[in-house]
PDB file of N, CA and C in Angstrom:
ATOM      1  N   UNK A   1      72.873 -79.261  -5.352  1.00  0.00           N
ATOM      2  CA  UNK A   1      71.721 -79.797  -4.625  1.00  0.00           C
ATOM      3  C   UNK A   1      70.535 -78.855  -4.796  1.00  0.00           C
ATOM      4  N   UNK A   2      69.175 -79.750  -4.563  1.00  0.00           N
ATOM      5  CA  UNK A   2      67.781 -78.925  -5.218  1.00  0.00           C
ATOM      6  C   UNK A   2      67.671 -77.895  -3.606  1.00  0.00           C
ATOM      7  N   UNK A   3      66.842 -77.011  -3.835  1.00  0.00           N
ATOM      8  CA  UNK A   3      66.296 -75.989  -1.989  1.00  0.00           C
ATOM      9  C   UNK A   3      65.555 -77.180  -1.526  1.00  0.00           C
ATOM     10  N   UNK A   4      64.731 -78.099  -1.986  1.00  0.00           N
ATOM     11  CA  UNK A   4      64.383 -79.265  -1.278  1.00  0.00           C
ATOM     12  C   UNK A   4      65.423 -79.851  -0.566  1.00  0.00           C
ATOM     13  N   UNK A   5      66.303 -80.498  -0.872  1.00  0.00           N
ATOM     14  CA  UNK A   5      67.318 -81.601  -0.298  1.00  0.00           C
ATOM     15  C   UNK A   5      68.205 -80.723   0.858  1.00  0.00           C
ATOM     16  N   UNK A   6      68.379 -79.432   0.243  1.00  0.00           N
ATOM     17  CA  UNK A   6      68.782 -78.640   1.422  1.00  0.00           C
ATOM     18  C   UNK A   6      68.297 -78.094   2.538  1.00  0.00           C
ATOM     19  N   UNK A   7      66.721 -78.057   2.328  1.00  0.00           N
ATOM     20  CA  UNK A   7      65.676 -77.914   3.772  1.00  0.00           C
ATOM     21  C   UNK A   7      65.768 -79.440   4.362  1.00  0.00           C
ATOM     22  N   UNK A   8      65.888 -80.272   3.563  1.00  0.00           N
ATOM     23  CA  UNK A   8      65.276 -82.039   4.026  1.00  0.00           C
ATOM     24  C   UNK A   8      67.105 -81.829   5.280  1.00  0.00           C
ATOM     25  N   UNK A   9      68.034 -81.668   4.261  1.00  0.00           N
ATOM     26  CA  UNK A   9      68.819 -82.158   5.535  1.00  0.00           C
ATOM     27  C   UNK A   9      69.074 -81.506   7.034  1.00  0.00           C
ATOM     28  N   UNK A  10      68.908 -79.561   6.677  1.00  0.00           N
ATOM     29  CA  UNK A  10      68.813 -78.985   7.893  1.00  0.00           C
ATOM     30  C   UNK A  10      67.168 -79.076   8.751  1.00  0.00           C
ATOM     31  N   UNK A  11      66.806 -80.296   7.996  1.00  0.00           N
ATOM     32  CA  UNK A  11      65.262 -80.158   9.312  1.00  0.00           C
ATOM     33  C   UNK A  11      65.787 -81.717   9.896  1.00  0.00           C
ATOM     34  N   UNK A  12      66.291 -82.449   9.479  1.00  0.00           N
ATOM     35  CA  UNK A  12      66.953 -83.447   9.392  1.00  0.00           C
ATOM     36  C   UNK A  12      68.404 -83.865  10.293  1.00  0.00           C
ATOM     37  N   UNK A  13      68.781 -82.138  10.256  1.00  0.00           N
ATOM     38  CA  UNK A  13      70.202 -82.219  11.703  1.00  0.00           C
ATOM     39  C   UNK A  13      69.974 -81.533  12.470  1.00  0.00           C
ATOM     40  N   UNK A  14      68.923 -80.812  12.171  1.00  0.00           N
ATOM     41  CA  UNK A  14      68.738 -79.649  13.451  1.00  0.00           C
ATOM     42  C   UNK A  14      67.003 -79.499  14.092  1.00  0.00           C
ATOM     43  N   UNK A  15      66.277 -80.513  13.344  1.00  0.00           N
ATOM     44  CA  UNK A  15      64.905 -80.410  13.554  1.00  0.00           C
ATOM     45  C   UNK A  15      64.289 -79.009  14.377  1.00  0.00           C
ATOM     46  N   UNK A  16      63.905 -79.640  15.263  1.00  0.00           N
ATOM     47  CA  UNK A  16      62.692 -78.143  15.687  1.00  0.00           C
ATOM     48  C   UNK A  16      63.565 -76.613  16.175  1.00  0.00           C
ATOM     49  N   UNK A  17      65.285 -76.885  15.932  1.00  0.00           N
ATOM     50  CA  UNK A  17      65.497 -75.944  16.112  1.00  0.00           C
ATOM     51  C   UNK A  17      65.824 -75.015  15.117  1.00  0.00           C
ATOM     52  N   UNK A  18      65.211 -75.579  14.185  1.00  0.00           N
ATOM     53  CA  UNK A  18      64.964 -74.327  12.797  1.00  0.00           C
ATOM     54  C   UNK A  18      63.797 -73.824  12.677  1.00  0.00           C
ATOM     55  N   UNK A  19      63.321 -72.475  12.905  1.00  0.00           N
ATOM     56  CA  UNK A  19      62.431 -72.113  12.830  1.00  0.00           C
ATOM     57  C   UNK A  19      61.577 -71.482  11.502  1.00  0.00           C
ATOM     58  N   UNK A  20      60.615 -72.174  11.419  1.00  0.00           N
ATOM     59  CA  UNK A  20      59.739 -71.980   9.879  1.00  0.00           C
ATOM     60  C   UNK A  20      59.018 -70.610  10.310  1.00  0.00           C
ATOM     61  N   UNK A  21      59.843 -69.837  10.109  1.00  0.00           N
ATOM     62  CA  UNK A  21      58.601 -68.335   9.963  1.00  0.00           C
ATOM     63  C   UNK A  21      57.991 -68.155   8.363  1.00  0.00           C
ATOM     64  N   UNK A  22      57.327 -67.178   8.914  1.00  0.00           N
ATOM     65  CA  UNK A  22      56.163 -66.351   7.796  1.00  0.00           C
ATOM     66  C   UNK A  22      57.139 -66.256   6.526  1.00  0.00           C
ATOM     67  N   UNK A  23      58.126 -65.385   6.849  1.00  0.00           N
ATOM     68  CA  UNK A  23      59.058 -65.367   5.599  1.00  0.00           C
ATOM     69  C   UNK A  23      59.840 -66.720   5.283  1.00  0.00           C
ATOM     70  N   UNK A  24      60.010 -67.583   5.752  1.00  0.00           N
ATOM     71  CA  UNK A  24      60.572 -68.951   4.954  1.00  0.00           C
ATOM     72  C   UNK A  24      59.569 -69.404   4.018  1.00  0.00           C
ATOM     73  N   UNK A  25      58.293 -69.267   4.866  1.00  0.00           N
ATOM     74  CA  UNK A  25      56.897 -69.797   4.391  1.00  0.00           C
ATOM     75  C   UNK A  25      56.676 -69.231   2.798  1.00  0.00           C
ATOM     76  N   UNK A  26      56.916 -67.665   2.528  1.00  0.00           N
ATOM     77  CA  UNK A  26      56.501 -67.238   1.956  1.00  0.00           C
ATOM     78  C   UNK A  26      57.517 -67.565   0.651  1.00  0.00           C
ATOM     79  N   UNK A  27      58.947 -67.762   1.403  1.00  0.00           N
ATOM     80  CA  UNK A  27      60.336 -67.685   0.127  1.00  0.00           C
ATOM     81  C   UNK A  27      59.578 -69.378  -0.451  1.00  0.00           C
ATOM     82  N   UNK A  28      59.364 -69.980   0.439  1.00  0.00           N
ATOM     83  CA  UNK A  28      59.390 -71.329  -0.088  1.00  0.00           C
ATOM     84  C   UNK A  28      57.898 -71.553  -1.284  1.00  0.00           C
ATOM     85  N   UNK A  29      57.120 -70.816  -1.178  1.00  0.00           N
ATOM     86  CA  UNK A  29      55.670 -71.209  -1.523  1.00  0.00           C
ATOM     87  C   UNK A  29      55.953 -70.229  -3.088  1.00  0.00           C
ATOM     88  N   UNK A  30      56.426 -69.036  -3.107  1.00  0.00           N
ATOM     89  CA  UNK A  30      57.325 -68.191  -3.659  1.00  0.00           C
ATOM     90  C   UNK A  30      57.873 -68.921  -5.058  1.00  0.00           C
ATOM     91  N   UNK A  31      58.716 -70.017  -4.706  1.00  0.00           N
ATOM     92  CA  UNK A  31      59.803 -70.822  -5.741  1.00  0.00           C
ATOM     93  C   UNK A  31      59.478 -71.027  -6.383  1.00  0.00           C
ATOM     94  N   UNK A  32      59.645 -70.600  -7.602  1.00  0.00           N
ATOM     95  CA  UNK A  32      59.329 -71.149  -9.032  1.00  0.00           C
ATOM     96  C   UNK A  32      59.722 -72.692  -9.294  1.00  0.00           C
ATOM     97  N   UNK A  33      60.804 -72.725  -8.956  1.00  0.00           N
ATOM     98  CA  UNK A  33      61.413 -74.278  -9.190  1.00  0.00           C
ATOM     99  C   UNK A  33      60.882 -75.162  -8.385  1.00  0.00           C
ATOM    100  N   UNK A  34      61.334 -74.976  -7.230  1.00  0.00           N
ATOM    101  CA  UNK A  34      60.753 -76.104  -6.224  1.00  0.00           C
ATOM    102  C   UNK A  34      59.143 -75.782  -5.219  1.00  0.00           C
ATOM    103  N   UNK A  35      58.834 -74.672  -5.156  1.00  0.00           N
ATOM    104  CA  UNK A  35      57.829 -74.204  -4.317  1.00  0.00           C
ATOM    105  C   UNK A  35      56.752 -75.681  -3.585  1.00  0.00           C
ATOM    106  N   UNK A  36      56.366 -76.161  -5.068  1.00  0.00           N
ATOM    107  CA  UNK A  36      55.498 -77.164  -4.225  1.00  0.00           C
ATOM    108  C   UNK A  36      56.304 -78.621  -3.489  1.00  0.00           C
ATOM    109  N   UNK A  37      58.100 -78.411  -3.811  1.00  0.00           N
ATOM    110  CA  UNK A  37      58.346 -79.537  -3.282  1.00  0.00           C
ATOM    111  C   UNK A  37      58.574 -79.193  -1.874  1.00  0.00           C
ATOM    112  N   UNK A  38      58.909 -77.494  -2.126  1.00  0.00           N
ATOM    113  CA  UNK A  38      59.794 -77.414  -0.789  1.00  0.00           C
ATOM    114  C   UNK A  38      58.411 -77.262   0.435  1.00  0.00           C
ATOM    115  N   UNK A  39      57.419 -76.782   0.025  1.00  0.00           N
ATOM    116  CA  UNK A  39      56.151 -76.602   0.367  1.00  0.00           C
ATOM    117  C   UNK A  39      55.486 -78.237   1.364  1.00  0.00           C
ATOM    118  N   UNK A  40      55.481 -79.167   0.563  1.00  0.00           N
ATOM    119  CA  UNK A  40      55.380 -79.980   0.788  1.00  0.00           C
ATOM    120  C   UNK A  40      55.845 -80.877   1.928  1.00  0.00           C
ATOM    121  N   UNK A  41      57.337 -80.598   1.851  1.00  0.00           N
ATOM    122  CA  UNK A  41      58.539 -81.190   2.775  1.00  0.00           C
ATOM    123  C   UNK A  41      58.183 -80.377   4.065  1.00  0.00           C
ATOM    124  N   UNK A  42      58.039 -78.871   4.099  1.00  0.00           N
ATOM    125  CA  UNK A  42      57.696 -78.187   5.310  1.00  0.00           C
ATOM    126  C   UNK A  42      56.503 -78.923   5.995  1.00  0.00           C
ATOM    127  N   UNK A  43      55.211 -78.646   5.300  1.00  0.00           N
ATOM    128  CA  UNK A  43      54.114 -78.997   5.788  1.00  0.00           C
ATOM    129  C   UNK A  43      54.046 -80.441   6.171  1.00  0.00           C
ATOM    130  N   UNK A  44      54.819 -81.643   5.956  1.00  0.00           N
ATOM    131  CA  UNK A  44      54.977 -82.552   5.989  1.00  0.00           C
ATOM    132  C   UNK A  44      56.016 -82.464   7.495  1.00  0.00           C
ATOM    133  N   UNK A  45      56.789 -81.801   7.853  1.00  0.00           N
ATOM    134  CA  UNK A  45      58.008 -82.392   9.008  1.00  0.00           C
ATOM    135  C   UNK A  45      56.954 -81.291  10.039  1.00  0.00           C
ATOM    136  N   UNK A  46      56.743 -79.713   9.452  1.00  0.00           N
ATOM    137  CA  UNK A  46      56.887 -79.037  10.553  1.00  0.00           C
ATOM    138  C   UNK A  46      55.036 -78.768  10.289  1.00  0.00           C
ATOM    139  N   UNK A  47      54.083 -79.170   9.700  1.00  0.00           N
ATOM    140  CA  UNK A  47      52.845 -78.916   9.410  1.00  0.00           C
ATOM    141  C   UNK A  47      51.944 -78.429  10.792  1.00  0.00           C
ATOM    142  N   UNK A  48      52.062 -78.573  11.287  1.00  0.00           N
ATOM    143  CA  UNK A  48      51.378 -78.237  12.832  1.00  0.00           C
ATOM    144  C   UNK A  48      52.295 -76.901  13.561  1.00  0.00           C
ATOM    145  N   UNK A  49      53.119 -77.205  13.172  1.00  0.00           N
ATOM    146  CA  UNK A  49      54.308 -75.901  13.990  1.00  0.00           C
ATOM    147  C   UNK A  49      54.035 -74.806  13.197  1.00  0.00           C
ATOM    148  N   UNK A  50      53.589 -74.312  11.670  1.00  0.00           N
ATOM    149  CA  UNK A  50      54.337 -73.052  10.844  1.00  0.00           C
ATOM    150  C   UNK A  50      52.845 -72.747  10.702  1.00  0.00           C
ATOM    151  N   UNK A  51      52.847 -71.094  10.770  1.00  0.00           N
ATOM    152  CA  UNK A  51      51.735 -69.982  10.000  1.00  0.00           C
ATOM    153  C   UNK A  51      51.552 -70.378   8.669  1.00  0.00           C
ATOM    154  N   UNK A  52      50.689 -70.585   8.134  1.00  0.00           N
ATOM    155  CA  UNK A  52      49.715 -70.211   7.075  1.00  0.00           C
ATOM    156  C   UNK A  52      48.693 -68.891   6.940  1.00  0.00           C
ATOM    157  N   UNK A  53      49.534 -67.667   7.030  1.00  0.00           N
ATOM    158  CA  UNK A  53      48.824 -66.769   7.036  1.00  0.00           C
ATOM    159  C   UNK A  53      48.372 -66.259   5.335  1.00  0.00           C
ATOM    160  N   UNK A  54      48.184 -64.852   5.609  1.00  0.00           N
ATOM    161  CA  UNK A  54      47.679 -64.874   4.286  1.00  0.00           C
ATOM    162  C   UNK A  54      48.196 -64.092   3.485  1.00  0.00           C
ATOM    163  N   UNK A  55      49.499 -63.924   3.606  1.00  0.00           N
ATOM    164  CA  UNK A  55      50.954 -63.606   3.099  1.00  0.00           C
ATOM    165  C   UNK A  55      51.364 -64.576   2.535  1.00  0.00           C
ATOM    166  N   UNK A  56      51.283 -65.487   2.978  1.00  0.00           N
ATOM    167  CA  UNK A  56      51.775 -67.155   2.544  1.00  0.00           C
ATOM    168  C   UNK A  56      51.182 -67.358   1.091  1.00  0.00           C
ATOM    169  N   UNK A  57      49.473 -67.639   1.352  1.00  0.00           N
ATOM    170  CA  UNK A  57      48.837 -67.910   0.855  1.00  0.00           C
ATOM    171  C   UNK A  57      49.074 -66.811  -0.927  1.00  0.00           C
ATOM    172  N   UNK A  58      49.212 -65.641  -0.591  1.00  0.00           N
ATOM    173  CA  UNK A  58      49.383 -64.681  -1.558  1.00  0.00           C
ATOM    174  C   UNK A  58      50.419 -65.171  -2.034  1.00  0.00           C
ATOM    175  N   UNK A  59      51.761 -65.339  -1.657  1.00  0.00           N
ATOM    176  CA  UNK A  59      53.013 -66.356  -2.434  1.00  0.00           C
ATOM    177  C   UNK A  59      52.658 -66.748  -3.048  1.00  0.00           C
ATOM    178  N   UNK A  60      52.021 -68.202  -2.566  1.00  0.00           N
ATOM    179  CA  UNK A  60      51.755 -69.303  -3.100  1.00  0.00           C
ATOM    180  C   UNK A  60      50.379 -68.740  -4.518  1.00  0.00           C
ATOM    181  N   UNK A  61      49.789 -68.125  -4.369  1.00  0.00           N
ATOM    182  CA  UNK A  61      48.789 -67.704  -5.704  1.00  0.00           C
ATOM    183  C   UNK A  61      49.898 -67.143  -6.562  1.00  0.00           C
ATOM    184  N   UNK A  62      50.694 -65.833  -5.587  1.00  0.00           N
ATOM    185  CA  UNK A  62      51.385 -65.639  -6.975  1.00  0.00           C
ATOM    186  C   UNK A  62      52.549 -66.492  -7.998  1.00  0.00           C
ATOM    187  N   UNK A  63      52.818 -67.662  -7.591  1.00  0.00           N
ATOM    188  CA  UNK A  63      53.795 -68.696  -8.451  1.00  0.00           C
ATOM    189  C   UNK A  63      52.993 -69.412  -9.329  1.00  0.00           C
ATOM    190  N   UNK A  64      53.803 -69.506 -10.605  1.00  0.00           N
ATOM    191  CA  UNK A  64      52.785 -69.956 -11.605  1.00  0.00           C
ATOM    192  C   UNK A  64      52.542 -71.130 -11.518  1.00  0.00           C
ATOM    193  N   UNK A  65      52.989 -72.195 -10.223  1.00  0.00           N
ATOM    194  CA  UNK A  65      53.341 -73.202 -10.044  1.00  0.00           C
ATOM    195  C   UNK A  65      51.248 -74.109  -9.900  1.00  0.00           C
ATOM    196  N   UNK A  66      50.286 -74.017 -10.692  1.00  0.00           N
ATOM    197  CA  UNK A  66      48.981 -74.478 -10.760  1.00  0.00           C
ATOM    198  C   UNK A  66      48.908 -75.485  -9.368  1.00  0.00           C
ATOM    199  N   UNK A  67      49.542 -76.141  -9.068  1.00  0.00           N
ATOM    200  CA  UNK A  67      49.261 -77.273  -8.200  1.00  0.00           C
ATOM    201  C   UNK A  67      49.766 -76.822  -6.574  1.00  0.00           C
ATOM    202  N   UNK A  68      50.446 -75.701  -6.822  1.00  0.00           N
ATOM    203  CA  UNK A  68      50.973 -75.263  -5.327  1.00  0.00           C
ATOM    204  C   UNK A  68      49.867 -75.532  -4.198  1.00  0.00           C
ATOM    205  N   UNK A  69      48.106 -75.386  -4.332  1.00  0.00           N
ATOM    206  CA  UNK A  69      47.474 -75.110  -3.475  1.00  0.00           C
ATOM    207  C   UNK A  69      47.484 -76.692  -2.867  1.00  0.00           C
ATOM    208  N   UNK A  70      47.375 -78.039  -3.889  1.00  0.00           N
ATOM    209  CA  UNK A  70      47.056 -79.096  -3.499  1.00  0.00           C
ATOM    210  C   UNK A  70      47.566 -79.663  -2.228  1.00  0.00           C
ATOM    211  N   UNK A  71      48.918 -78.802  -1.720  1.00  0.00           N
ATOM    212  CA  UNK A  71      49.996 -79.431  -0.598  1.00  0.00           C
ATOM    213  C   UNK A  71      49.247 -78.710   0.123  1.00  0.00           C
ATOM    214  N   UNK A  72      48.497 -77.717   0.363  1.00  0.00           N
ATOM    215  CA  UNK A  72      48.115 -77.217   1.524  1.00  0.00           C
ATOM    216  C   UNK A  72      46.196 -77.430   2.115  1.00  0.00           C
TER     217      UNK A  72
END
């Protein structure tokens, strides 16, 4: 299974009691493989709940992933 399908189902059985910190934020934005899916799926269930600090943001520049910024 993709780190997408595996965030989709634990936000999915356990909703708000998984907590999206700075460092999930950062592993997820981070991912070479999935970054903008898993990125996406966060900001999409938990978008109002999680930091966007600027740790995050530095992740997300450093993955070569060009389109990472569009989800945010």
């Amino acid at each position: 299974k993709s780190g997408r399908e595996v965030i989709a189902l634990l936000l999915d059985r356990r909703g708000d009691k998984i907590p999206v910190t700075e460092e999930v934020l950062k592993a997820a934005a981070g991912n070479w493989w999935n970054g903008r899916e898993l990125m996406a799926l966060l900001l999409d269930r938990r978008g109002d709940h999680i930091p966007i600090t600027e740790e995050v943001v530095k992740a997300a520049a450093g993955n070569s992933e060009k389109e990472k910024f569009s989800v945010m």
